[in-house]
Protein backbone atom coordinates (compact mmCIF):
# COMPACT_ATOMS: atom_id res chain seq x y z
CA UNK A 1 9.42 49.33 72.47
CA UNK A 2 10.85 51.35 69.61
CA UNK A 3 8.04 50.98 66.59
CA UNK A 4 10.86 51.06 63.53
CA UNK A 5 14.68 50.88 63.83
CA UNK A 6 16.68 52.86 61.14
CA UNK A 7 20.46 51.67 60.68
CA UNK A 8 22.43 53.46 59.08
CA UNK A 9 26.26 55.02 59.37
CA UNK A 10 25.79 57.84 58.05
CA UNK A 11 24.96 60.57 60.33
CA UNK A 12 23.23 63.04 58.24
CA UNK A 13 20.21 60.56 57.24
CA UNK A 14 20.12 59.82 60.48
CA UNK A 15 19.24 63.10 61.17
CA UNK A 16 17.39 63.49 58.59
CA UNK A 17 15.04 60.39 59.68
CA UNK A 18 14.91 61.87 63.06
CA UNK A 19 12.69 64.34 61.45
CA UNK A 20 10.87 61.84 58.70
CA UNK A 21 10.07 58.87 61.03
CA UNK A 22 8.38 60.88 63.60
CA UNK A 23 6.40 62.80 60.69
CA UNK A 24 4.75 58.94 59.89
CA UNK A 25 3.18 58.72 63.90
CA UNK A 26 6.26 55.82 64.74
CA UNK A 27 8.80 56.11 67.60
CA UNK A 28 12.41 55.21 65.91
CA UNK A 29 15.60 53.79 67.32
CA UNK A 30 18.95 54.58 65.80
CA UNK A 31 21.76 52.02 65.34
CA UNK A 32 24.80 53.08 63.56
CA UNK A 33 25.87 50.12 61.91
CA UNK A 34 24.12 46.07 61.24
CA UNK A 35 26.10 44.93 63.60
CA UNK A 36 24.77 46.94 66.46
CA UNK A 37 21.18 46.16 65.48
CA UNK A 38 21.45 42.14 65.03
CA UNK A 39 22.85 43.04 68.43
CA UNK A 40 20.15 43.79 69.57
CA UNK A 41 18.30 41.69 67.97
CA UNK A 42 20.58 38.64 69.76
CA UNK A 43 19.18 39.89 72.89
CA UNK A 44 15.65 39.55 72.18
CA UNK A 45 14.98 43.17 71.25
CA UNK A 46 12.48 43.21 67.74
CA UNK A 47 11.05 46.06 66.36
CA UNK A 48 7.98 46.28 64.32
CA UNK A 49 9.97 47.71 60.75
CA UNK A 50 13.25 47.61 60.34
CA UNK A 51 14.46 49.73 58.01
CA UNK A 52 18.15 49.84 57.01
CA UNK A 53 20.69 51.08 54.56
CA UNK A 54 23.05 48.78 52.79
CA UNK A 55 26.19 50.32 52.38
CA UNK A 56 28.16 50.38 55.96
CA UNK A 57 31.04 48.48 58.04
CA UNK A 58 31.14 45.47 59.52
CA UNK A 59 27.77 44.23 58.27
CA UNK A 60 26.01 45.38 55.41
CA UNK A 61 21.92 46.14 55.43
CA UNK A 62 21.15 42.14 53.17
CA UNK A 63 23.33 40.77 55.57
CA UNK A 64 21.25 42.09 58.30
CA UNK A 65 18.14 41.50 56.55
CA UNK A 66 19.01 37.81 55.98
CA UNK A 67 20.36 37.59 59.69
CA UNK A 68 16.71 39.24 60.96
CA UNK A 69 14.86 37.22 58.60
CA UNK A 70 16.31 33.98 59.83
CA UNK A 71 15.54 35.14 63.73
CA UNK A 72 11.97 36.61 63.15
CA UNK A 73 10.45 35.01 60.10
CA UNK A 74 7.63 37.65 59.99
CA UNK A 75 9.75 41.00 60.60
CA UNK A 76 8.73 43.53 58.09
CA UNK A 77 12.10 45.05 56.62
CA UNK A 78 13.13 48.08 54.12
CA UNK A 79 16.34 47.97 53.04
CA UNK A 80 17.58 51.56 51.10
CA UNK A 81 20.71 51.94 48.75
CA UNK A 82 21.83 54.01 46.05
CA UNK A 83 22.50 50.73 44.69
CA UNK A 84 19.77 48.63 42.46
CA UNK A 85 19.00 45.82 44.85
CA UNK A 86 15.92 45.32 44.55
CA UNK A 87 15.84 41.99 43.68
CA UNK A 88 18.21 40.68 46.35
CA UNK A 89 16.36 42.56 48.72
CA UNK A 90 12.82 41.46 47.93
CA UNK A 91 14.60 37.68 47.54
CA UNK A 92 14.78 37.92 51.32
CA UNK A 93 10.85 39.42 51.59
CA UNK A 94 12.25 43.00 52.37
CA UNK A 95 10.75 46.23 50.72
CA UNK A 96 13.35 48.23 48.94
CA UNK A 97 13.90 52.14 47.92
CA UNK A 98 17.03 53.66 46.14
CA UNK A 99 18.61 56.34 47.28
CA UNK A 100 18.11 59.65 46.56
CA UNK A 101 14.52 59.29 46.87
CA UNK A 102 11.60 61.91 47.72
CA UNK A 103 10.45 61.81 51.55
CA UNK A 104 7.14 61.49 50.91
CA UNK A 105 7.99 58.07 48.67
CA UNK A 106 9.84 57.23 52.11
CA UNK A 107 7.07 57.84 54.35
CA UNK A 108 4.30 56.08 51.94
CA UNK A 109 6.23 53.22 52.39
CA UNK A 110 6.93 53.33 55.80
CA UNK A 111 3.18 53.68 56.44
CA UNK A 112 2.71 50.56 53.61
CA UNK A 113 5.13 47.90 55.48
CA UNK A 114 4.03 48.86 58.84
CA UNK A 115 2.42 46.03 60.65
CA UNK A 116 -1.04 46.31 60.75
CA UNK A 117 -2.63 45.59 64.17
């Protein structure tokens, strides 16, 4: 099992998070889009963060989040947007971080929302 999924349609953060996630000690997953991760998450597939950006087609990152939250109740979530959303996102018991932000911010809070076992 992946540790954190990271959806997001843009290609160059995913890239970018290819680099970051690892950097934190988790395996990631890549979805491009909400869709393909409540996918996933329709077939029983859960990871143990979810982080996600807002901004994309088809489904946007609350309307994952409140899609997750409704499957799996105690899925830790970050949602990320260079929109303020904090309080929507935190309304559904997700972290949240706006874009542009520093990596290390990213990481810390990765490393903060990550299940403890």
């Amino acid at each position: 099992m992946d540790d954190v999924w990271y959806v997001d349609d843009t290609g160059s953060f995913r890239r970018l998070m290819q680099d970051l996630i690892p950097k934190s000690g988790h395996q990631v997953r890549f979805f491009s889009d909400g869709a393909e991760a409540y996918a996933a998450l329709q077939r029983g597939e859960k990871p143990k963060l979810l982080v996600t950006d807002h901004d994309m087609p088809v489904m946007k990152g609350l309307e994952l989040i409140a899609a997750a939250r409704k499957m799996h109740p105690d899925l830790r979530m970050i949602l990320l947007s260079s929109l303020d959303l904090k309080i929507e996102a935190e309304a559904l018991g997700a972290a949240y971080l706006q874009k542009p932000f520093l990596h290390a911010a990213f990481i810390t809070l990765v490393n903060d929302w990550y299940p403890k076992e």
